[in-house]
C-alpha atoms as a PDB file:
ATOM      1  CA  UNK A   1      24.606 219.606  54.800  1.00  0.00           C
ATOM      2  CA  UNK A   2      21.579 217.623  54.900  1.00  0.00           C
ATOM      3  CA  UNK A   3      18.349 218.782  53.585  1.00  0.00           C
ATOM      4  CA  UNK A   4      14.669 217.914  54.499  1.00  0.00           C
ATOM      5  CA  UNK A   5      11.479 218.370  53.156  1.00  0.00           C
ATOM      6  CA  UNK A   6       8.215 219.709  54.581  1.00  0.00           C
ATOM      7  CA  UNK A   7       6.636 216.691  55.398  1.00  0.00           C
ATOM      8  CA  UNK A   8       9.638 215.712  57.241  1.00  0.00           C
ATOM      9  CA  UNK A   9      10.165 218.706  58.979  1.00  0.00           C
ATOM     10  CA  UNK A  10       6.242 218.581  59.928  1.00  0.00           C
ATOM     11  CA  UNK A  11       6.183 215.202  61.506  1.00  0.00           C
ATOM     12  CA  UNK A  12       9.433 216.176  63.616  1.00  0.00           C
ATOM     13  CA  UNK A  13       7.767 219.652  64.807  1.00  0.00           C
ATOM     14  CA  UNK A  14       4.822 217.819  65.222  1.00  0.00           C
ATOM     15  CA  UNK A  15       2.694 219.848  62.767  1.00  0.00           C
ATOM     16  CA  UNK A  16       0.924 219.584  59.726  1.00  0.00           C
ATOM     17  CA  UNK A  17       2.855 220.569  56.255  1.00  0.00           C
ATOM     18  CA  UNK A  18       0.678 223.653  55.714  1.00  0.00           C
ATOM     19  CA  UNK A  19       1.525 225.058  59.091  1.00  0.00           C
ATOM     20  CA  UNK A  20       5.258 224.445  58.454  1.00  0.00           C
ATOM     21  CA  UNK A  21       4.779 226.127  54.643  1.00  0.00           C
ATOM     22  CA  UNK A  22       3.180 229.164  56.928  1.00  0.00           C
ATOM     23  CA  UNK A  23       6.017 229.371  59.182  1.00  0.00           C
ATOM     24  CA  UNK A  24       8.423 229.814  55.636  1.00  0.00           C
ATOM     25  CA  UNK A  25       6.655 232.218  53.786  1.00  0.00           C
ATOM     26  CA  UNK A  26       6.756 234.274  57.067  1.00  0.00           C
ATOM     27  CA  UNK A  27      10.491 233.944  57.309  1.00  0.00           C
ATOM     28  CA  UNK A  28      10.099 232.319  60.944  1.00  0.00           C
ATOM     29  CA  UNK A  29      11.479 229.139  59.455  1.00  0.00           C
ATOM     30  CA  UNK A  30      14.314 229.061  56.908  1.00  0.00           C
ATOM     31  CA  UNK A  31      14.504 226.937  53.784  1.00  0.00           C
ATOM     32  CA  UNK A  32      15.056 227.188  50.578  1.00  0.00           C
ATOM     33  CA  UNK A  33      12.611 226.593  47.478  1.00  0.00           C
ATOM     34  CA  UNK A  34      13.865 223.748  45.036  1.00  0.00           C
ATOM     35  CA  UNK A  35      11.608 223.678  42.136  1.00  0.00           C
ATOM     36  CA  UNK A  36       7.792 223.304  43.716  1.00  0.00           C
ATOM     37  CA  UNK A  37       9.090 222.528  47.350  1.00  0.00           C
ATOM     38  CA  UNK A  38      11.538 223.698  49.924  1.00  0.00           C
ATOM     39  CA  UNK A  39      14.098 222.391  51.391  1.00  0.00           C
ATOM     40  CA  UNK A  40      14.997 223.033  55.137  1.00  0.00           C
ATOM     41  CA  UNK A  41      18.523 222.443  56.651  1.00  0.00           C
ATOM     42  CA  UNK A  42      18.971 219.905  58.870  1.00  0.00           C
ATOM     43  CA  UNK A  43      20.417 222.341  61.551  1.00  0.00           C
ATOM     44  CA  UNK A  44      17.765 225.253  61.128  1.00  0.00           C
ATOM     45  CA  UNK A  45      14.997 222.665  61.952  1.00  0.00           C
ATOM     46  CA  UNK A  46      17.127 221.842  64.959  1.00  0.00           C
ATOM     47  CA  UNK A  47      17.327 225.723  65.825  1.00  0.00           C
ATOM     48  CA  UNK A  48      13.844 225.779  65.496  1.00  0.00           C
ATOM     49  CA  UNK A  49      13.104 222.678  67.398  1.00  0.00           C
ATOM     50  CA  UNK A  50      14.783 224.685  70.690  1.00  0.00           C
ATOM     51  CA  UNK A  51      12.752 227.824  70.041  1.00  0.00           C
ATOM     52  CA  UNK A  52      10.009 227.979  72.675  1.00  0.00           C
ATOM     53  CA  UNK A  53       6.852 228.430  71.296  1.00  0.00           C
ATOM     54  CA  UNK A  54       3.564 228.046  72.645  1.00  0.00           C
ATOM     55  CA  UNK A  55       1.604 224.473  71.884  1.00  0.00           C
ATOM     56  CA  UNK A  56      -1.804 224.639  70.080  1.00  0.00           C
ATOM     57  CA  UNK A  57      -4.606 227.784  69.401  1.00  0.00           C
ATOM     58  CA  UNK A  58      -4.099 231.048  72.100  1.00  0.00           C
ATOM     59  CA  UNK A  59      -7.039 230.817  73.986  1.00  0.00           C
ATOM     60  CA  UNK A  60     -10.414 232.280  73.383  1.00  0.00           C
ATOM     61  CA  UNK A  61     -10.710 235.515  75.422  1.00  0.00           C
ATOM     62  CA  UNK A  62     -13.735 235.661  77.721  1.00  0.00           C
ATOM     63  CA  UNK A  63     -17.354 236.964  76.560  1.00  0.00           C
ATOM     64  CA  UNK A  64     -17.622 239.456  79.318  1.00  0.00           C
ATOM     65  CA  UNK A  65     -14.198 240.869  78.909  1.00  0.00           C
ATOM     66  CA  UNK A  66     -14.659 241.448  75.191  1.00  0.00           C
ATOM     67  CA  UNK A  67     -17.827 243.252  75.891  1.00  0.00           C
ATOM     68  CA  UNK A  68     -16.324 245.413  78.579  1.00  0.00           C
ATOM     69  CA  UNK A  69     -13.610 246.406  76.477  1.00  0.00           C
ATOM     70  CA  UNK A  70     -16.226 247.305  73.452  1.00  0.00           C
ATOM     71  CA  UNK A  71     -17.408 250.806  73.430  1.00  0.00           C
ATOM     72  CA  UNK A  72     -20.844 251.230  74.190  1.00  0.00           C
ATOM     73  CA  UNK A  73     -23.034 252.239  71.072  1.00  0.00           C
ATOM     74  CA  UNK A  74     -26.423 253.782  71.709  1.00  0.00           C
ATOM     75  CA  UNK A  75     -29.168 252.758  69.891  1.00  0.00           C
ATOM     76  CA  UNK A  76     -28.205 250.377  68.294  1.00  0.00           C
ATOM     77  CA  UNK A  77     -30.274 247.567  67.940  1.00  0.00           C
ATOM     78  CA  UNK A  78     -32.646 248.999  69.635  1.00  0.00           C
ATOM     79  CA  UNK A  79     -36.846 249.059  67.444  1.00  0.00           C
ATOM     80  CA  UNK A  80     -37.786 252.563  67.519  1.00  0.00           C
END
C-alpha cells in the first residue's frame, strides 16, 4: 500500500494543499493523520481522481435575480 502526502496528492488533483486538507476534514477525501500530516492511499486518490467534480468557484448568481428573489422591505432606507 503506498501512501502520499498532501502536497503530493495536491499537485496530482491539481489543487492547492489547503484545499486538499479541506476535502479531509470533511470526510470527502480519505487519509489518515500520521503525527502532524496525513497520509492518503495511493488508490483513494485514484478513486477520487474519477469522481466528477466541478472545476473552479460556482458562479456568481446574477444581481437582478438575487434582488427578485429578496423580499421587498418597506421603508427601508428610505430619509423620513
Amino acid at each position: 500500500m503506498e501512501l502520499v502526502g498532501v502536497t503530493v496528492a495536491a499537485k496530482e488533483l491539481h489543487l492547492s494543499p489547503n484545499r486538499v486538507r479541506q476535502l479531509i476534514k470533511s470526510g470527502r477525501l480519505p487519509a489518515q493523520k500520521i503525527g502532524r500530516e496525513y497520509a492518503i492511499t495511493r488508490e483513494d486518490l485514484e478513486i477520487f481522481k474519477t469522481i466528477d467534480r466541478p472545476v473552479g468557484r460556482p458562479p456568481k448568481e446574477d444581481k437582478a435575480e438575487i434582488e427578485a428573489q429578496a423580499p421587498a422591505s418597506e421603508g427601508v432606507g428610505s430619509a423620513s
